[in-house]
N, C-alpha and C. Protein backbone atom coordinates (compact mmCIF):
# COMPACT_ATOMS: atom_id res chain seq x y z
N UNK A 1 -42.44 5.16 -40.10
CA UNK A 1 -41.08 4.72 -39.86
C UNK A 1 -40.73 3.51 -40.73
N UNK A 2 -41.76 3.09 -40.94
CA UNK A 2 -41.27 1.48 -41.85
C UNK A 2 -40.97 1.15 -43.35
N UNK A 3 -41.93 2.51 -43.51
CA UNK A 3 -41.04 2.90 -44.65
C UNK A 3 -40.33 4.11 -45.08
N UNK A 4 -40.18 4.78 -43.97
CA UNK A 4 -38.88 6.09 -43.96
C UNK A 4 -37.56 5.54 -44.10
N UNK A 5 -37.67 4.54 -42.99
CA UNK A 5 -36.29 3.89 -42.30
C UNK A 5 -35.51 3.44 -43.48
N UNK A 6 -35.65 2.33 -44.93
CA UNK A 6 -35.22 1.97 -45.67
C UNK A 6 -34.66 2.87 -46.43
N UNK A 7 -35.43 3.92 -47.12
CA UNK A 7 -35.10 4.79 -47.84
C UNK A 7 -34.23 5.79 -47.38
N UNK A 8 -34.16 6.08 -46.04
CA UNK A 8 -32.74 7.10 -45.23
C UNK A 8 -32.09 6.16 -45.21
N UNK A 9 -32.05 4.71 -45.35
CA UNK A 9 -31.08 4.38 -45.27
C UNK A 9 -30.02 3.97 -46.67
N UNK A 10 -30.56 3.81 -47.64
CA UNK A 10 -30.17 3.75 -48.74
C UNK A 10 -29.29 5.27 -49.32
N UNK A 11 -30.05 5.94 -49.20
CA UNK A 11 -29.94 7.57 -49.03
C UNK A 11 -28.25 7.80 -48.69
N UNK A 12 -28.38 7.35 -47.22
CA UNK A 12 -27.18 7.60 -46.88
C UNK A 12 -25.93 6.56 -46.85
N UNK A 13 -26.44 5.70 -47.87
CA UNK A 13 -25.47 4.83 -47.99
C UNK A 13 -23.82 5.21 -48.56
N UNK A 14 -24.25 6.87 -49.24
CA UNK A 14 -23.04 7.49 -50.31
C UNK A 14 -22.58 7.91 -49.32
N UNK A 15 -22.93 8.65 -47.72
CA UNK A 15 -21.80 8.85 -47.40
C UNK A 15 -21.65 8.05 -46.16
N UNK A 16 -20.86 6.81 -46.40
CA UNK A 16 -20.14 5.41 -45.31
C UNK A 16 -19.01 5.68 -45.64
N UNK A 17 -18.28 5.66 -46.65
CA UNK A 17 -16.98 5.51 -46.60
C UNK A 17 -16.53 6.38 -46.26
N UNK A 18 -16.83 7.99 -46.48
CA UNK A 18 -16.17 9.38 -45.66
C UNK A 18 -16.16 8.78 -43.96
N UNK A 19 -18.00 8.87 -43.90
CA UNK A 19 -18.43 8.89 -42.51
C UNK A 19 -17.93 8.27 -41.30
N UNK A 20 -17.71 6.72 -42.03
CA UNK A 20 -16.92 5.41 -41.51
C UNK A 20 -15.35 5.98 -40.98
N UNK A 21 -14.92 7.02 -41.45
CA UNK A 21 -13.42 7.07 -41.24
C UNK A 21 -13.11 8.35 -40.23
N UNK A 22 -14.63 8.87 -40.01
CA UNK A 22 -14.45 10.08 -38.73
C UNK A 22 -14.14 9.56 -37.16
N UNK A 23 -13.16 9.85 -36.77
CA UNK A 23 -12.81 9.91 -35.40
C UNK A 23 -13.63 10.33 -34.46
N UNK A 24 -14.81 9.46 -34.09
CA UNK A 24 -15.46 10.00 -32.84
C UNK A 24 -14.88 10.03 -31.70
N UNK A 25 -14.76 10.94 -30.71
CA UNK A 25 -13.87 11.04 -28.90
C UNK A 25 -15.06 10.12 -27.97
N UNK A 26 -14.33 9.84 -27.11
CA UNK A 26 -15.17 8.39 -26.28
C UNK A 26 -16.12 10.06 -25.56
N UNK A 27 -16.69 9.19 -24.70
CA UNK A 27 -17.75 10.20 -24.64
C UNK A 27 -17.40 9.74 -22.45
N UNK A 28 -17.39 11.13 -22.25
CA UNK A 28 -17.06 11.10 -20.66
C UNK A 28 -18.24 12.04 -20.31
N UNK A 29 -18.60 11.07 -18.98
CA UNK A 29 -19.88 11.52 -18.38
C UNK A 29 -19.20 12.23 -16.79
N UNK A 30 -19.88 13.61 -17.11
CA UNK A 30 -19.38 14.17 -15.93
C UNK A 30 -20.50 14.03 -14.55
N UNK A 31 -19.69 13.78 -13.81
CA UNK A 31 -21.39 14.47 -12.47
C UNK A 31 -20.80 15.79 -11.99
N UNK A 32 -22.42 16.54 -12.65
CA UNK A 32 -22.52 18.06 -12.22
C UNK A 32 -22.54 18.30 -10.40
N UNK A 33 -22.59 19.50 -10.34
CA UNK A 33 -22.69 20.14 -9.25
C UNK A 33 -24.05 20.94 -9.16
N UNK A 34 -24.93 20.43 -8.71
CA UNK A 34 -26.13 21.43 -7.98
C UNK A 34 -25.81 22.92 -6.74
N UNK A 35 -26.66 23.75 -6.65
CA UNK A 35 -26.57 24.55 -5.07
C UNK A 35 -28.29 23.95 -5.15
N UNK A 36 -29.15 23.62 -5.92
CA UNK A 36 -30.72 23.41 -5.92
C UNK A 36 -31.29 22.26 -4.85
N UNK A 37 -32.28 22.57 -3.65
CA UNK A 37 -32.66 20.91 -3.18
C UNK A 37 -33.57 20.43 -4.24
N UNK A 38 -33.56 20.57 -5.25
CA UNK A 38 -34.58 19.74 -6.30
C UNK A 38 -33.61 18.70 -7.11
N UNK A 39 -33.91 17.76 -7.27
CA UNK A 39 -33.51 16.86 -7.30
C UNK A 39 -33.24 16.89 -9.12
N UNK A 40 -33.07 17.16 -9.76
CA UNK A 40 -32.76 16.89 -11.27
C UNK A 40 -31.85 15.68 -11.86
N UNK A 41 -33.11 15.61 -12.96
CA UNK A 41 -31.99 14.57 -14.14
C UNK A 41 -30.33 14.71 -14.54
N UNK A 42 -30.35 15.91 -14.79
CA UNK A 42 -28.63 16.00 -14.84
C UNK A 42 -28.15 15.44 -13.58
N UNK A 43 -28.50 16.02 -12.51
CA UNK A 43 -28.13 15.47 -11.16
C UNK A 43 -27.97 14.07 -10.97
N UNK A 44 -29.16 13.51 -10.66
CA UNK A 44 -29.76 12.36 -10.24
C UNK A 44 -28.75 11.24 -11.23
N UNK A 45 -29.38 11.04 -12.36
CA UNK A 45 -28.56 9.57 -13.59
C UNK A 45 -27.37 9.46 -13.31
N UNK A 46 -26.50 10.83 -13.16
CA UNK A 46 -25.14 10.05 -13.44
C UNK A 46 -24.81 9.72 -11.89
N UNK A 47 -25.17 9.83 -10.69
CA UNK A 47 -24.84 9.20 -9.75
C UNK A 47 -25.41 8.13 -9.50
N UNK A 48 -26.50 7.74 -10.01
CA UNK A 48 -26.85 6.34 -10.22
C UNK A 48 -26.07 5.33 -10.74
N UNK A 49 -25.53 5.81 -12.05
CA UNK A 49 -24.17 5.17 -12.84
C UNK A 49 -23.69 4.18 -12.43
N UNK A 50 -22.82 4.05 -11.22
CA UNK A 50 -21.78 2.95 -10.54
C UNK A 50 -22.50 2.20 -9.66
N UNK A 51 -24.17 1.82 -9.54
CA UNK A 51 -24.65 0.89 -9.28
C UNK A 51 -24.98 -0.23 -10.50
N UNK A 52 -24.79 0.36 -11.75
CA UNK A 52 -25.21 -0.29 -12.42
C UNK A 52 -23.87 -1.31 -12.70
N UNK A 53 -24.01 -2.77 -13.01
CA UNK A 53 -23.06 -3.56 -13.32
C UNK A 53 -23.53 -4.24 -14.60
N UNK A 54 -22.22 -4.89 -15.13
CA UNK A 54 -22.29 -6.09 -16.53
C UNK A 54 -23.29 -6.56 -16.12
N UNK A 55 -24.42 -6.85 -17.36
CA UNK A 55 -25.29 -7.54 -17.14
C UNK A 55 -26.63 -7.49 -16.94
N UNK A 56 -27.28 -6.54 -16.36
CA UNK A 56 -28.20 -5.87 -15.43
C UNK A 56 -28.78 -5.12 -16.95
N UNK A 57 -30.10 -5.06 -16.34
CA UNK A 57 -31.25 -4.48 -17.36
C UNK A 57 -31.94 -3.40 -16.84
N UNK A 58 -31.57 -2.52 -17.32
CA UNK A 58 -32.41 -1.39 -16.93
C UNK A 58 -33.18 -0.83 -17.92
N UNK A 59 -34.90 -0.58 -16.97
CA UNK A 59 -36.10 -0.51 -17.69
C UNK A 59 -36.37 0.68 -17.33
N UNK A 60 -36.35 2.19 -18.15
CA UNK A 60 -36.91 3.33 -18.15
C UNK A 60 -38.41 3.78 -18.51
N UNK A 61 -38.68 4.55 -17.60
CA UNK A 61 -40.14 4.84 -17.88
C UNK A 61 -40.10 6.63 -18.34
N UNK A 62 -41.29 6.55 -19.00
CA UNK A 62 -41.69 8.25 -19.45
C UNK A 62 -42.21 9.28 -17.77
N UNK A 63 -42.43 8.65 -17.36
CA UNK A 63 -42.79 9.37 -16.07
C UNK A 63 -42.91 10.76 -16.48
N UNK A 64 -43.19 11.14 -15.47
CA UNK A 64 -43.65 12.75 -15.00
C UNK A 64 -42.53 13.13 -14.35
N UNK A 65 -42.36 14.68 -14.49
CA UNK A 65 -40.97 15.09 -13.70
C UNK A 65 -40.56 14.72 -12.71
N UNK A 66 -42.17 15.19 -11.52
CA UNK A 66 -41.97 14.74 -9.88
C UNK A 66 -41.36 13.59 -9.65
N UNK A 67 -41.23 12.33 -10.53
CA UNK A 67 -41.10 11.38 -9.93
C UNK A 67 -39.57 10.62 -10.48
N UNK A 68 -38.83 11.90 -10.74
CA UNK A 68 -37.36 11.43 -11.75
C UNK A 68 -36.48 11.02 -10.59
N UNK A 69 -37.25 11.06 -9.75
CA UNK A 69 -35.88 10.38 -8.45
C UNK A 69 -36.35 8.62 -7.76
N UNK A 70 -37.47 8.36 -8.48
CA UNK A 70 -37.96 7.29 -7.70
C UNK A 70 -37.43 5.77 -8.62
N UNK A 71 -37.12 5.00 -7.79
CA UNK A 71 -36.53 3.55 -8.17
C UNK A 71 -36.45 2.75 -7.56
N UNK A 72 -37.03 1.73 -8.68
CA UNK A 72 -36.80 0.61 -7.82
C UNK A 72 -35.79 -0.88 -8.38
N UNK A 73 -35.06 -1.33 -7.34
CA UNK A 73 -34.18 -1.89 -7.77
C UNK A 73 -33.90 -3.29 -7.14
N UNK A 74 -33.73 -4.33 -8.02
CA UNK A 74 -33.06 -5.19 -7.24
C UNK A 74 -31.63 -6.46 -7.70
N UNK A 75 -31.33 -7.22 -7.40
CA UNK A 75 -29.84 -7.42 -7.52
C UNK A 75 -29.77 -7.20 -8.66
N UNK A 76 -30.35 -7.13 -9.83
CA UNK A 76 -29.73 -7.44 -11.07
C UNK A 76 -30.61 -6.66 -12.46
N UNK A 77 -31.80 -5.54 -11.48
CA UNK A 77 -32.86 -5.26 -12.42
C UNK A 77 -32.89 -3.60 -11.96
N UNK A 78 -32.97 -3.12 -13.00
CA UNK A 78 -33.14 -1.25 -12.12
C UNK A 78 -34.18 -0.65 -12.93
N UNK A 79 -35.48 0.12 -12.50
CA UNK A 79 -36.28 0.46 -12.83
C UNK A 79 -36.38 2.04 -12.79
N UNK A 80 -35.99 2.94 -13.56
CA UNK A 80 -36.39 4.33 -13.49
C UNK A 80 -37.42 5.28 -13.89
N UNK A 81 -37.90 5.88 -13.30
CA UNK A 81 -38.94 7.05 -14.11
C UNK A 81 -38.98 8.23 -15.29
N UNK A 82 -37.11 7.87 -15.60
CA UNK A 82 -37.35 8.95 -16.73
C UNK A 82 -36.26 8.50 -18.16
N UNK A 83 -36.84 8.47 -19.26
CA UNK A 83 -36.36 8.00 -20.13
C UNK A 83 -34.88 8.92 -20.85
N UNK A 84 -35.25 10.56 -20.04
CA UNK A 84 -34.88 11.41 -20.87
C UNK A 84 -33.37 11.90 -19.84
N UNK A 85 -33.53 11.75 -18.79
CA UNK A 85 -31.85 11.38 -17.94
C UNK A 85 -31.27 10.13 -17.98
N UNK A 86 -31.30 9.10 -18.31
CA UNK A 86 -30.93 8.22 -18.56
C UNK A 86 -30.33 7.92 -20.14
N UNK A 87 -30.37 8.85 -21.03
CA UNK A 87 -29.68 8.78 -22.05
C UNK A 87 -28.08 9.27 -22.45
N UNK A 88 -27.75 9.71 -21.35
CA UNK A 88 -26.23 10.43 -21.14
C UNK A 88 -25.39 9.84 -20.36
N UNK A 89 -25.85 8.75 -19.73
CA UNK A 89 -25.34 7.73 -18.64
C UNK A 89 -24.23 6.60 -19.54
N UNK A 90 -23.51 6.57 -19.63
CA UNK A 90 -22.91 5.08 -20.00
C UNK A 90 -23.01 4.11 -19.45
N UNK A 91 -23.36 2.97 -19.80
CA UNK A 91 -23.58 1.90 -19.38
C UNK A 91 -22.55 0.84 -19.35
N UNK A 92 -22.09 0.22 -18.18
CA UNK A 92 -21.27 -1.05 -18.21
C UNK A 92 -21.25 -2.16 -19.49
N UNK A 93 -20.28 -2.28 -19.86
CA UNK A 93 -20.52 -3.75 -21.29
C UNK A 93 -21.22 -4.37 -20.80
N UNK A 94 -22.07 -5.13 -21.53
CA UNK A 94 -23.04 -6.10 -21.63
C UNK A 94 -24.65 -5.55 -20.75
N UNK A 95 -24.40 -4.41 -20.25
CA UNK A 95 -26.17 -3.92 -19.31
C UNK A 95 -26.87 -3.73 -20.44
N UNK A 96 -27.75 -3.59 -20.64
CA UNK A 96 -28.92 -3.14 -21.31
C UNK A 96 -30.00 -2.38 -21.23
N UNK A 97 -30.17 -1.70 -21.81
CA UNK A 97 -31.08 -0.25 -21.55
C UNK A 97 -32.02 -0.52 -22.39
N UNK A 98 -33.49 -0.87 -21.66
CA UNK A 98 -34.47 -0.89 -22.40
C UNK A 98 -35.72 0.51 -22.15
N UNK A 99 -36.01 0.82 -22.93
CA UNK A 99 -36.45 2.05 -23.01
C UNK A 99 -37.74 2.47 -24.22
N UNK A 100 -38.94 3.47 -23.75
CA UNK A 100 -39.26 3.24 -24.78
C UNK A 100 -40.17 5.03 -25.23
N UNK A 101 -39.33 5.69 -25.80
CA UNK A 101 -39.13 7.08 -25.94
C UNK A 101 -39.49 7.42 -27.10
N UNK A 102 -39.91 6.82 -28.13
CA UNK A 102 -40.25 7.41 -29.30
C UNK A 102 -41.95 7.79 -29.07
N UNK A 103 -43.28 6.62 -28.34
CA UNK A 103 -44.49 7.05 -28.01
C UNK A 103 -44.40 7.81 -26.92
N UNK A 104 -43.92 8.22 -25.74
CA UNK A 104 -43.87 9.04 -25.09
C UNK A 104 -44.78 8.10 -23.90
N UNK A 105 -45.40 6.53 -24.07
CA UNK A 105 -46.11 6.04 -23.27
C UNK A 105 -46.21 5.74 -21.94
N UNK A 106 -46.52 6.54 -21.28
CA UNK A 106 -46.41 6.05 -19.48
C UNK A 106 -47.07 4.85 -19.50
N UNK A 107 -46.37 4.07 -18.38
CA UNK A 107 -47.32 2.89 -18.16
C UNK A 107 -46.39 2.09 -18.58
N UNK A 108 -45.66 2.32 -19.70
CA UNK A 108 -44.90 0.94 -20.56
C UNK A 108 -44.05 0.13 -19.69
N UNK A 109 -43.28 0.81 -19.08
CA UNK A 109 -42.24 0.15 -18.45
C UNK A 109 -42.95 -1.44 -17.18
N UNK A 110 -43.91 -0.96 -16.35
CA UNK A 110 -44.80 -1.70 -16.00
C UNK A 110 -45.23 -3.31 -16.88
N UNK A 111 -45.37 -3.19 -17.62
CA UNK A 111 -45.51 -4.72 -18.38
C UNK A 111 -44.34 -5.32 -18.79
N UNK A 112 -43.25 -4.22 -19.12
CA UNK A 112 -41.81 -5.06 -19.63
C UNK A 112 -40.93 -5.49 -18.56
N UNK A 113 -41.81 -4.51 -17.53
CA UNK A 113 -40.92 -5.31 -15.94
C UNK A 113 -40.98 -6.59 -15.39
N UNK A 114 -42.35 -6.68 -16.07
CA UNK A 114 -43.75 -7.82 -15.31
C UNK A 114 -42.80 -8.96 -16.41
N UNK A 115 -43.35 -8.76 -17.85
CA UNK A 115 -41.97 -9.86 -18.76
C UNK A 115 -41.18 -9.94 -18.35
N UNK A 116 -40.01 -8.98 -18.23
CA UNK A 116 -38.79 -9.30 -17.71
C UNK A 116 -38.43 -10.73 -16.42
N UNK A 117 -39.57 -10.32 -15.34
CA UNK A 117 -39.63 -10.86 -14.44
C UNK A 117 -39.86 -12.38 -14.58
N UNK A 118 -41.31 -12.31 -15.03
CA UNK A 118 -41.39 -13.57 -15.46
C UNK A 118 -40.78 -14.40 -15.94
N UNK A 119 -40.12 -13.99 -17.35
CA UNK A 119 -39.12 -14.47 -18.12
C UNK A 119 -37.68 -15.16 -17.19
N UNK A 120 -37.37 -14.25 -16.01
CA UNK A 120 -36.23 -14.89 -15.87
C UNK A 120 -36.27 -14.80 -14.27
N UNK A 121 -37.34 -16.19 -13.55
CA UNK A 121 -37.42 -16.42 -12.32
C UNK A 121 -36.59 -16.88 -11.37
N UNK A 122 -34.98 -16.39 -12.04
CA UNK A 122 -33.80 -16.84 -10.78
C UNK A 122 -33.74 -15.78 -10.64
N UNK A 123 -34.17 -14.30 -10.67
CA UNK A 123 -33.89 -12.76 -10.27
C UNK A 123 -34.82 -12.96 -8.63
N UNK A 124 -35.34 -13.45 -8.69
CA UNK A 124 -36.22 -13.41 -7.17
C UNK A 124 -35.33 -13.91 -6.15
């Protein structure tokens, strides 16, 4: 990546000025309709959505399927199990979605929670 990244980016430097002038449509997140009691990612993220507020950090994990419904949350911090429903969600200005989907690493989210925490001991 460290040295892919420069060179796609140079690459595609010829087309900014077309690219720059395409009209992207805002992007509207629907919540589906299940008949299933299984709980799914399409399902599950976007009704999570309107807990999330300005501000608030949410830390995604690679998890395992079984566990795409489990969270934990508190005033100002939201912790999920799946990196891969949580990418269709819009997020409030200023939240932050930290995430980490390119190694596929379980476990990660666990230490950046533990930082997080540490880092900013008026969340307790």
């Amino acid at each position: 990546m460290k040295h892919l990244l420069p060179k796609l980016a140079e690459r595609l430097q010829q087309f900014y000025p077309t690219a720059s002038k395409i009209q992207v449509p805002a992007f509207v997140s629907e919540i589906p309709e299940e008949d299933s009691p299984v709980i799914s990612h399409a399902w599950f993220w976007p009704r999570l959505r309107p807990f999330f507020r300005s501000k608030d950090v949410i830390v995604t994990e690679t998890g395992k399927r079984e566990l795409a419904g489990r969270v934990v949350s508190s005033d100002r911090l939201h912790v999920g199990t799946a990196n891969f429903g949580i990418v269709d969600v819009p997020l409030p200005s200023g939240a932050i979605l930290l995430s980490q989907i390119l190694w596929g690493s379980i476990g990660w989210s666990v230490g950046r929670l533990d930082q997080l925490v540490v880092q900013n001991q008026s969340w307790h």
